[in-house]
Protein backbone atom coordinates (compact mmCIF):
# COMPACT_ATOMS: atom_id res chain seq x y z
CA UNK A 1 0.00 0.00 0.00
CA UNK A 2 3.01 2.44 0.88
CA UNK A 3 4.91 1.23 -2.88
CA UNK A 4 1.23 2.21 -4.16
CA UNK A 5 1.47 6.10 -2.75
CA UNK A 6 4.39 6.43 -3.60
CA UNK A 7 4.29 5.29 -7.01
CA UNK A 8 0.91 7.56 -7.73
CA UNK A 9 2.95 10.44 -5.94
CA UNK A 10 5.75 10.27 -8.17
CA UNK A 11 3.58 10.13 -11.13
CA UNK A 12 1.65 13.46 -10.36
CA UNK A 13 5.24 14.77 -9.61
CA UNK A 14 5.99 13.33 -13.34
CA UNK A 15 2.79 15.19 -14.90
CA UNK A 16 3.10 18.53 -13.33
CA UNK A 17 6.78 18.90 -14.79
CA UNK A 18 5.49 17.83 -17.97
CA UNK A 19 3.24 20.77 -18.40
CA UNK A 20 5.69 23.04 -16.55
CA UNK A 21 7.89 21.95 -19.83
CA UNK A 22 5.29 22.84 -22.68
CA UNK A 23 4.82 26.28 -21.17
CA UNK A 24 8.49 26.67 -21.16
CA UNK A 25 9.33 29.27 -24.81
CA UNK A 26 12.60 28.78 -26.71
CA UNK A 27 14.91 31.91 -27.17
CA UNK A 28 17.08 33.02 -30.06
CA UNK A 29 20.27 30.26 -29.47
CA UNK A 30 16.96 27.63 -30.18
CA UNK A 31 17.89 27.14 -26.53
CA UNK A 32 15.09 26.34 -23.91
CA UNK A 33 14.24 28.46 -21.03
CA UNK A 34 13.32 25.62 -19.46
CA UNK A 35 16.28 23.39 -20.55
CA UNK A 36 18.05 23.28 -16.89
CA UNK A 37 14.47 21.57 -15.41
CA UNK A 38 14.80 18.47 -17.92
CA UNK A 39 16.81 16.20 -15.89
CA UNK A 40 14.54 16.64 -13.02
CA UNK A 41 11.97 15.45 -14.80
CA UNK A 42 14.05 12.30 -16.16
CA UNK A 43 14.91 11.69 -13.22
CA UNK A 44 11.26 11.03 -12.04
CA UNK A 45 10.81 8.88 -15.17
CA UNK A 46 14.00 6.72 -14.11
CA UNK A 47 12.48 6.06 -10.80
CA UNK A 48 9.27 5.12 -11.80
CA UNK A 49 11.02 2.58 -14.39
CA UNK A 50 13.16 1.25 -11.91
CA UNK A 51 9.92 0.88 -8.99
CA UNK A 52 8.10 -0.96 -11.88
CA UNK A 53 10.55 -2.73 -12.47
CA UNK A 54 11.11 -4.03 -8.64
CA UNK A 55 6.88 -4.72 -8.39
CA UNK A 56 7.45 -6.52 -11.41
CA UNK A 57 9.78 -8.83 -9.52
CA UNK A 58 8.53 -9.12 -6.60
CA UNK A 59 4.96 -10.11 -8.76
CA UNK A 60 6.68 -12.88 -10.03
CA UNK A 61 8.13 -13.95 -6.89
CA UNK A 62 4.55 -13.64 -4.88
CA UNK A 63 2.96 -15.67 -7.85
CA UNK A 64 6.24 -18.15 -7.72
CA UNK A 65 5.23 -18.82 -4.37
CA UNK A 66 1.45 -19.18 -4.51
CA UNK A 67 2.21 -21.72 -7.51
CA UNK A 68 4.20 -23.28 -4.47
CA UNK A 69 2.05 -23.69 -2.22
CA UNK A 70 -0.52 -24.44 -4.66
CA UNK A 71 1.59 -27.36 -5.35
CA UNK A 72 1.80 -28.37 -1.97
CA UNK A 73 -1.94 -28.21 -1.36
CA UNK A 74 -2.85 -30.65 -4.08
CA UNK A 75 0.21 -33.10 -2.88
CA UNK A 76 -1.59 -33.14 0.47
CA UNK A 77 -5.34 -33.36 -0.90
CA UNK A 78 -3.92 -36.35 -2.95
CA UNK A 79 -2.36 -37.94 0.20
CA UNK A 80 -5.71 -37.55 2.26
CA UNK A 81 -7.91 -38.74 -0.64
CA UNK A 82 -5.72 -41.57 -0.98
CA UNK A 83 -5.33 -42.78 2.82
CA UNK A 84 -9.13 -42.59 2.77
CA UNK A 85 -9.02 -44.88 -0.07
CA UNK A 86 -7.14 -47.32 2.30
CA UNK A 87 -9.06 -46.73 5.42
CA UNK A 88 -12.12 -47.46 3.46
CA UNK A 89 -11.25 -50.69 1.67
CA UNK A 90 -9.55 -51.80 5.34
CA UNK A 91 -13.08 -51.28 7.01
CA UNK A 92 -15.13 -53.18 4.42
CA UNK A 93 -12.42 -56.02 3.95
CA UNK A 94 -12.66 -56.10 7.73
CA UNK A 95 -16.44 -56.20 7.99
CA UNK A 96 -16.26 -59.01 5.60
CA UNK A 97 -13.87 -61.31 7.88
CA UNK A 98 -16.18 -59.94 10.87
CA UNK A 99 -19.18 -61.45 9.22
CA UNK A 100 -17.84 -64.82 7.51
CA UNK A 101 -16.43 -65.02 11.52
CA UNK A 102 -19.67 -64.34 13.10
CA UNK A 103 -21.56 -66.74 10.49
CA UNK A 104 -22.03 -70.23 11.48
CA UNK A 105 -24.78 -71.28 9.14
CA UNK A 106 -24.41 -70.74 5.04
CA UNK A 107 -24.83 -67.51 3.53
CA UNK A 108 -25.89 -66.04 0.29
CA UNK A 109 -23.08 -65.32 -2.21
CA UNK A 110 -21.51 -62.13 -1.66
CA UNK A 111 -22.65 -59.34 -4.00
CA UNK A 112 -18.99 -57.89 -5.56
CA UNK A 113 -18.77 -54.30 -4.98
CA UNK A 114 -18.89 -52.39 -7.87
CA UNK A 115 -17.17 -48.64 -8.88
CA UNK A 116 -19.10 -46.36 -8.11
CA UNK A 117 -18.59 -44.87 -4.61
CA UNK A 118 -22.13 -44.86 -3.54
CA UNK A 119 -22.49 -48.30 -4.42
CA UNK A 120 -19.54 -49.24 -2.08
CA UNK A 121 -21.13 -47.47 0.89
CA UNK A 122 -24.21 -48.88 0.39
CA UNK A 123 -22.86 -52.43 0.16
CA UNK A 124 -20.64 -51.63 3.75
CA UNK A 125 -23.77 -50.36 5.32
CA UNK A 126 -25.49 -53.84 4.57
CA UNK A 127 -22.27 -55.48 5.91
CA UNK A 128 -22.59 -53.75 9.10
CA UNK A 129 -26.23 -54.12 9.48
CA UNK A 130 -25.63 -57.65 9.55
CA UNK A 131 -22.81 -57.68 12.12
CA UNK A 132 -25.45 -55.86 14.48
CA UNK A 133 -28.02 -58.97 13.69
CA UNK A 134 -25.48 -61.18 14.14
CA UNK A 135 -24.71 -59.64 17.37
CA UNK A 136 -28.09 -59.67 18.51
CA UNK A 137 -28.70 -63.53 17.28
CA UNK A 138 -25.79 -64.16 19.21
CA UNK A 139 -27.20 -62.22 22.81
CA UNK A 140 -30.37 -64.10 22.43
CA UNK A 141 -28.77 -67.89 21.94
CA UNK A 142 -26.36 -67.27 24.85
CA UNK A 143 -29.73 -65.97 27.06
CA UNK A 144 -31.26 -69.19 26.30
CA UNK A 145 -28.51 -71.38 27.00
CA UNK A 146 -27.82 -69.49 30.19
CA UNK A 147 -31.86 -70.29 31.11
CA UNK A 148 -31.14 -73.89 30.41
CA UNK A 149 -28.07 -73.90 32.11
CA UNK A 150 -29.73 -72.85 35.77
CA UNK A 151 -33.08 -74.96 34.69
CA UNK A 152 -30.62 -77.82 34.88
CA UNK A 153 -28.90 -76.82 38.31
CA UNK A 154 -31.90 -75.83 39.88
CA UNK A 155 -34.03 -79.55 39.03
CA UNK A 156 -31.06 -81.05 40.10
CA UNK A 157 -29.86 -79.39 43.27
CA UNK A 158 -30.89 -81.03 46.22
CA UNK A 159 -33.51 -78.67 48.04
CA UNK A 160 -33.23 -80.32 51.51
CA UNK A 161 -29.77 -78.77 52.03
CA UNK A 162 -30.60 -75.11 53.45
CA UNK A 163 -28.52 -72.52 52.07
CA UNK A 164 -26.92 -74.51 48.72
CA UNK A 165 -28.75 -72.17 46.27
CA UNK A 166 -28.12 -69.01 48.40
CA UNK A 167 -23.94 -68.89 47.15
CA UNK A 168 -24.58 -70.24 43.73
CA UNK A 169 -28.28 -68.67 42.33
CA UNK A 170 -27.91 -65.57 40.60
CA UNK A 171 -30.66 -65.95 37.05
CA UNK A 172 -30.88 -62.10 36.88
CA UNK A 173 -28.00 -62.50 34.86
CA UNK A 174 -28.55 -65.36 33.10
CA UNK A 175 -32.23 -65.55 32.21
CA UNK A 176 -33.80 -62.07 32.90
CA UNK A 177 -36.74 -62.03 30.38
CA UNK A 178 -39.04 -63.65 32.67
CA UNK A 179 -39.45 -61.35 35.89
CA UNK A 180 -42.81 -60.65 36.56
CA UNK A 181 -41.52 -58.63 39.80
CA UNK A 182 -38.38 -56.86 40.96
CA UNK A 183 -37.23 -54.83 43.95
CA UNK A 184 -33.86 -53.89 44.31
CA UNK A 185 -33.32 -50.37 45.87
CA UNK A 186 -36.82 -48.92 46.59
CA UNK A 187 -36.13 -46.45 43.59
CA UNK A 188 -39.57 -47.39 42.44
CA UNK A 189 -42.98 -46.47 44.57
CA UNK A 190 -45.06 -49.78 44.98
CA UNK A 191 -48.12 -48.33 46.60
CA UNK A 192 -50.32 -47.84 43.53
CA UNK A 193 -53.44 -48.10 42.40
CA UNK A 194 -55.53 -51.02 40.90
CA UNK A 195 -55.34 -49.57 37.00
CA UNK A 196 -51.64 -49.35 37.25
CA UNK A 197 -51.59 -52.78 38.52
CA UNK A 198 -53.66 -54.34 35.97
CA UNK A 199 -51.16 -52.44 33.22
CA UNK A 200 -47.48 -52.65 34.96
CA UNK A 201 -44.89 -50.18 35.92
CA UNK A 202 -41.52 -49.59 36.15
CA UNK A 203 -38.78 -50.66 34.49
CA UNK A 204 -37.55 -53.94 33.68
CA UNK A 205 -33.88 -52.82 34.17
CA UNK A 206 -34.61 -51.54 37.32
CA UNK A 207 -37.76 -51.92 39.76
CA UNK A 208 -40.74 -53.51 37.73
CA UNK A 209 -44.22 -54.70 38.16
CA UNK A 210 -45.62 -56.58 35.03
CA UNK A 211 -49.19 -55.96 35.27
CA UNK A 212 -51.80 -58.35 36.11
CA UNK A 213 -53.64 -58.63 32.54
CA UNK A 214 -50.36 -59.31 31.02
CA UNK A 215 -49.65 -61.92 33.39
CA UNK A 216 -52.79 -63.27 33.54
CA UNK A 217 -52.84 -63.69 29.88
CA UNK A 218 -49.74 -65.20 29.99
CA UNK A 219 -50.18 -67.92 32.40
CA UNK A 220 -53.32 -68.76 30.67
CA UNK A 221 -51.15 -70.45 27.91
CA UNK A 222 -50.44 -73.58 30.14
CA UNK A 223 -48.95 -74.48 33.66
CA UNK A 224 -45.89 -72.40 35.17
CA UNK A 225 -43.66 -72.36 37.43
CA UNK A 226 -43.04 -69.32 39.48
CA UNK A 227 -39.37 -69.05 41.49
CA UNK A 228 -39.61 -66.04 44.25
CA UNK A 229 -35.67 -64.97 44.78
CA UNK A 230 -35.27 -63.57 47.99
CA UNK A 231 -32.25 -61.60 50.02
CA UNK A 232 -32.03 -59.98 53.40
CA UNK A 233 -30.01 -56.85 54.15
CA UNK A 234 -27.63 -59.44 55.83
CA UNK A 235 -26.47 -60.88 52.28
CA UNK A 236 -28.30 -63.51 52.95
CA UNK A 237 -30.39 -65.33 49.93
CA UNK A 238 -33.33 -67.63 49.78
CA UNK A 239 -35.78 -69.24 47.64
CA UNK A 240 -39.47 -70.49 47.11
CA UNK A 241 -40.39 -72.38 44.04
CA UNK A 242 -43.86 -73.36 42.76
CA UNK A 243 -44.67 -75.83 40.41
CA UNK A 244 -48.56 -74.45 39.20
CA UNK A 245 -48.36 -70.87 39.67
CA UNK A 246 -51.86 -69.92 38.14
CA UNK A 247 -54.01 -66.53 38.50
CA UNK A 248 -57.28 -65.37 37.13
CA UNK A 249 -58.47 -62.96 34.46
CA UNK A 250 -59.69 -59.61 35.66
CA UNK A 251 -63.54 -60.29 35.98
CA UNK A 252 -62.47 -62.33 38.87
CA UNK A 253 -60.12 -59.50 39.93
CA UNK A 254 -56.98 -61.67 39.33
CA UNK A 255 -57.51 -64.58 42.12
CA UNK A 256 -54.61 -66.42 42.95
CA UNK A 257 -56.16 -69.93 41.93
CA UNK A 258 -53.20 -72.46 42.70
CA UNK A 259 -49.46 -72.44 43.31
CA UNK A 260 -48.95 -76.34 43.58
CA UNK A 261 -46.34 -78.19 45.46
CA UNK A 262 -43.50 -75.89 46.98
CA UNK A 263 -39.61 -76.14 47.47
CA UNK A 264 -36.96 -74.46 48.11
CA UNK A 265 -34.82 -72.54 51.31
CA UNK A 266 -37.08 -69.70 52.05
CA UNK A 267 -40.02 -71.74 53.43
CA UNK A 268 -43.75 -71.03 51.90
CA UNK A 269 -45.15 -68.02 52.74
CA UNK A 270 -48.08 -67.98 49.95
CA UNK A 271 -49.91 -70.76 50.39
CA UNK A 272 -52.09 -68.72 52.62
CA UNK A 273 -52.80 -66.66 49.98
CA UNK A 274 -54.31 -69.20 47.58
CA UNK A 275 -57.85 -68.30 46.92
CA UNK A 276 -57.84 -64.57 47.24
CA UNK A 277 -57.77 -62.00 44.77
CA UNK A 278 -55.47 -59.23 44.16
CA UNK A 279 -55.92 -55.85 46.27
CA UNK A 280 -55.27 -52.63 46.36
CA UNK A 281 -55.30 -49.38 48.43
CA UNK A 282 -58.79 -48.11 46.02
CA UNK A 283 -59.78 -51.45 45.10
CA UNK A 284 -60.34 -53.31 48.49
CA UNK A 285 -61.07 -57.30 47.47
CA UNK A 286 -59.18 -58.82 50.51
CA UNK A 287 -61.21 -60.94 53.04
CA UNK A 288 -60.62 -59.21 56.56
CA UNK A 289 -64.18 -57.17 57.06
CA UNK A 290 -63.52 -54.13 58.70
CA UNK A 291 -59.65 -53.47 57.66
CA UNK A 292 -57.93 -52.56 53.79
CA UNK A 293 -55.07 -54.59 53.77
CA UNK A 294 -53.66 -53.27 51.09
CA UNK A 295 -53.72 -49.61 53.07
CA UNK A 296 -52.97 -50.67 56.39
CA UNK A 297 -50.22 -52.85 54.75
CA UNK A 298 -49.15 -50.16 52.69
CA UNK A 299 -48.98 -52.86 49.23
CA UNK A 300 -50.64 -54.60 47.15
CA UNK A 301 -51.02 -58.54 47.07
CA UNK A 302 -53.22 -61.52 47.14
CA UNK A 303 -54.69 -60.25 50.64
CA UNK A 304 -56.24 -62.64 52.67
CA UNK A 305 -56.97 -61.70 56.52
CA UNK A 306 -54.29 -60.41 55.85
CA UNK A 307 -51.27 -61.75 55.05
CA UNK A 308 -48.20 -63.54 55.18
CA UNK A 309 -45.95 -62.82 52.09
CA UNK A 310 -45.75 -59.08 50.90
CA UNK A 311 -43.56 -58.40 48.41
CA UNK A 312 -45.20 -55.02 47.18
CA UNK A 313 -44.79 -54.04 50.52
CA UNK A 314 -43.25 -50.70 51.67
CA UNK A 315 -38.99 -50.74 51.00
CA UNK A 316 -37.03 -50.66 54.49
CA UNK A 317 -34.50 -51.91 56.29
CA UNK A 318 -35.87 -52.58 59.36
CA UNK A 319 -39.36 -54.84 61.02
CA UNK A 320 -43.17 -54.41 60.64
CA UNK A 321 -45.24 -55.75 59.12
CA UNK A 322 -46.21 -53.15 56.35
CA UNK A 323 -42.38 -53.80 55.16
CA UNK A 324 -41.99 -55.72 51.88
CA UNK A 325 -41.21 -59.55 54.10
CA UNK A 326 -41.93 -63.08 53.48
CA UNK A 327 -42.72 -64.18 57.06
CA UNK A 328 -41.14 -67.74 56.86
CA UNK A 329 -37.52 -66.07 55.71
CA UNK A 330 -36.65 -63.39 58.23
CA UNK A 331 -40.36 -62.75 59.53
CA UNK A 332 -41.85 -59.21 59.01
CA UNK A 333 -37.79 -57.92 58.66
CA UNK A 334 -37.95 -55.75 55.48
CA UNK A 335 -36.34 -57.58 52.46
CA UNK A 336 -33.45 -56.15 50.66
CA UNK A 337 -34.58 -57.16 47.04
CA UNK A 338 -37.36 -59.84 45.75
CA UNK A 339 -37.69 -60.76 41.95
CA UNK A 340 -40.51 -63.08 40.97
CA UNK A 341 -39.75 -64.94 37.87
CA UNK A 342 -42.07 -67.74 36.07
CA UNK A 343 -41.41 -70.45 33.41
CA UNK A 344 -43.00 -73.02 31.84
CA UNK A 345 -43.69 -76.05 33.05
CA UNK A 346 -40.53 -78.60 32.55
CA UNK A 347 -41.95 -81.24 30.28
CA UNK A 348 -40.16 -83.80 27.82
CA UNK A 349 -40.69 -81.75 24.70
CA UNK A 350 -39.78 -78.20 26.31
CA UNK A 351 -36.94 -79.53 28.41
CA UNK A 352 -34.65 -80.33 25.10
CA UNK A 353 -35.05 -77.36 23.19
């Protein structure tokens, strides 16, 4: 910007002596009055040659140096384009080994990848899509093998030896899908009302109630089993299993019709129960006459007159009876967590699949 001034400076310099000169008048030698201003003004003109000159240069050197770095710039755009090049075929031969690693059964034909770029990516998308149901296909086989596993253990521990199952049972982690109840941490309120009973709550990663129609209808389907885990705040672990765990639709208000034959460490605390149907707080269905069980008890349960399981029970660590108990394992001493879990019946042709 300065060279720029100065340059246009010079040049007005440059003009303004040039019509100093044309004024000038010649005398009678044919010499010019003005004659003794000339080499000022050449001297202007051999500056502004010799500035030209220099922007001229240092043009050519600024444009040298763009081409230079112009250079550079497509060296490194070719470098990147090419490493993704690499990275790309890497991924999709590596999603191919994934797959024909993951696949145990036989596949269709692979479909070769053509040219076009858009026809790769779709093609690695598909690959990848089928990792993830792979993945999943896998998740679900090892669930069911891990059910069969502890169905296994569990009809062939021997149940007369108190406390075998408490070290060694631990299904939420190896069959989960079939809680129907679970209390871990009393993150979850349990005193509700009959409509949220009927329909479930919670979550089943967490604190979850199925819901009464859901179960209902399920258990309708054929005999189950239903396997209560229990634990103390002690650490201590315990179990009730029943072989014909059976309950009623809601226009009998979801009667607990049978349980059959019991086993297990934590003694049988619902037998009582057998015969009544489900209550709660606003919908009182239990059989005591002048008392709500499911209020005074703070729950909701098969309510008799009134009870002596109550797993929906208020969450405490401490002893009453409104706690969530199961009288025959610690008395009324509030549980630390209770899941409620059913099956199908074991049978020859459900056993071996």
């Amino acid at each position: 910007m300065l060279m720029i001034r100065y340059v246009t400076f010079l040049l007005v310099c440059a003009a303004v002596l040039a019509e100093t000169e044309s004024n000038f008048t010649t005398n009678g030698d044919g010499v010019s009055e003005g004659d003794d201003k000339k080499p000022g003004f050449e001297l202007l003109l051999t500056q502004l040659e010799q500035i030209v000159t220099r922007m001229g240069e240092k043009f050519d050197e600024q444009l040298k140096s763009i081409d230079r770095k112009l250079n550079q710039l497509n060296i490194g755009i070719g470098a990147v384009d090419s490493a993704l090049k690499k990275i790309q075929e890497g991924d999709r031969k590596a999603s191919i080994a994934t797959v024909t690693q993951l696949s145990s059964v036989a596949t269709p034909e692979p479909v070769p990848l053509q040219s076009k770029p858009q026809q790769a990516q779709n093609e690695l998308q598909r690959l990848i899509s089928q990792i993830v149901t792979l993945s999943t296909s896998s998740q679900q086989r090892f669930e069911q093998l891990g059910c069969k596993i502890y169905e296994q253990f569990l009809a062939s521990a021997d149940n007369s030896k108190r406390g075998l199952l408490d070290v060694l049972y631990a299904p939420t982690h190896v069959c989960p899908r079939n809680w129907i109840q679970r209390r871990l941490d009393g993150s979850v309120n349990f005193l509700r009302t009959w409509t949220e009973y009927q329909r479930g709550f919670g979550n089943p990663e967490g604190e979850f109630w199925l819901g009464l129609e859901q179960l209902s209808a399920m258990l309708a389907t054929g005999r189950h089993e239903l396997l209560v885990q229990l634990e103390a705040f002690s650490g201590t672990f315990a179990y009730a299993l029943y072989d014909d765990f059976h309950v009623g639709n809601a226009s009998e208000m979801y009667k607990l019709k049978s349980i059959g034959q019991y086993s297990g460490s934590a003694g049988d605390s619902l037998t009582y129960h057998v015969g009544q149907p489900f209550s709660t707080f606003d919908a009182d269905n239990d059989a005591a006459s002048t008392t709500n069980c499911a209020n005074l008890y703070d729950g909701a349960w098969w309510y008799g007159n009134c009870c002596k399981s109550n797993l929906n029970g208020k969450y405490l660590n401490g002893k009453s009876y409104n706690l969530m108990h199961w009288s025959a394992f610690q008395n009324t001493k509030g549980l630390k967590s209770s899941i409620m879990m059913i099956r199908p019946y074991p049978t020859s042709s459900n056993s071996e699949q």
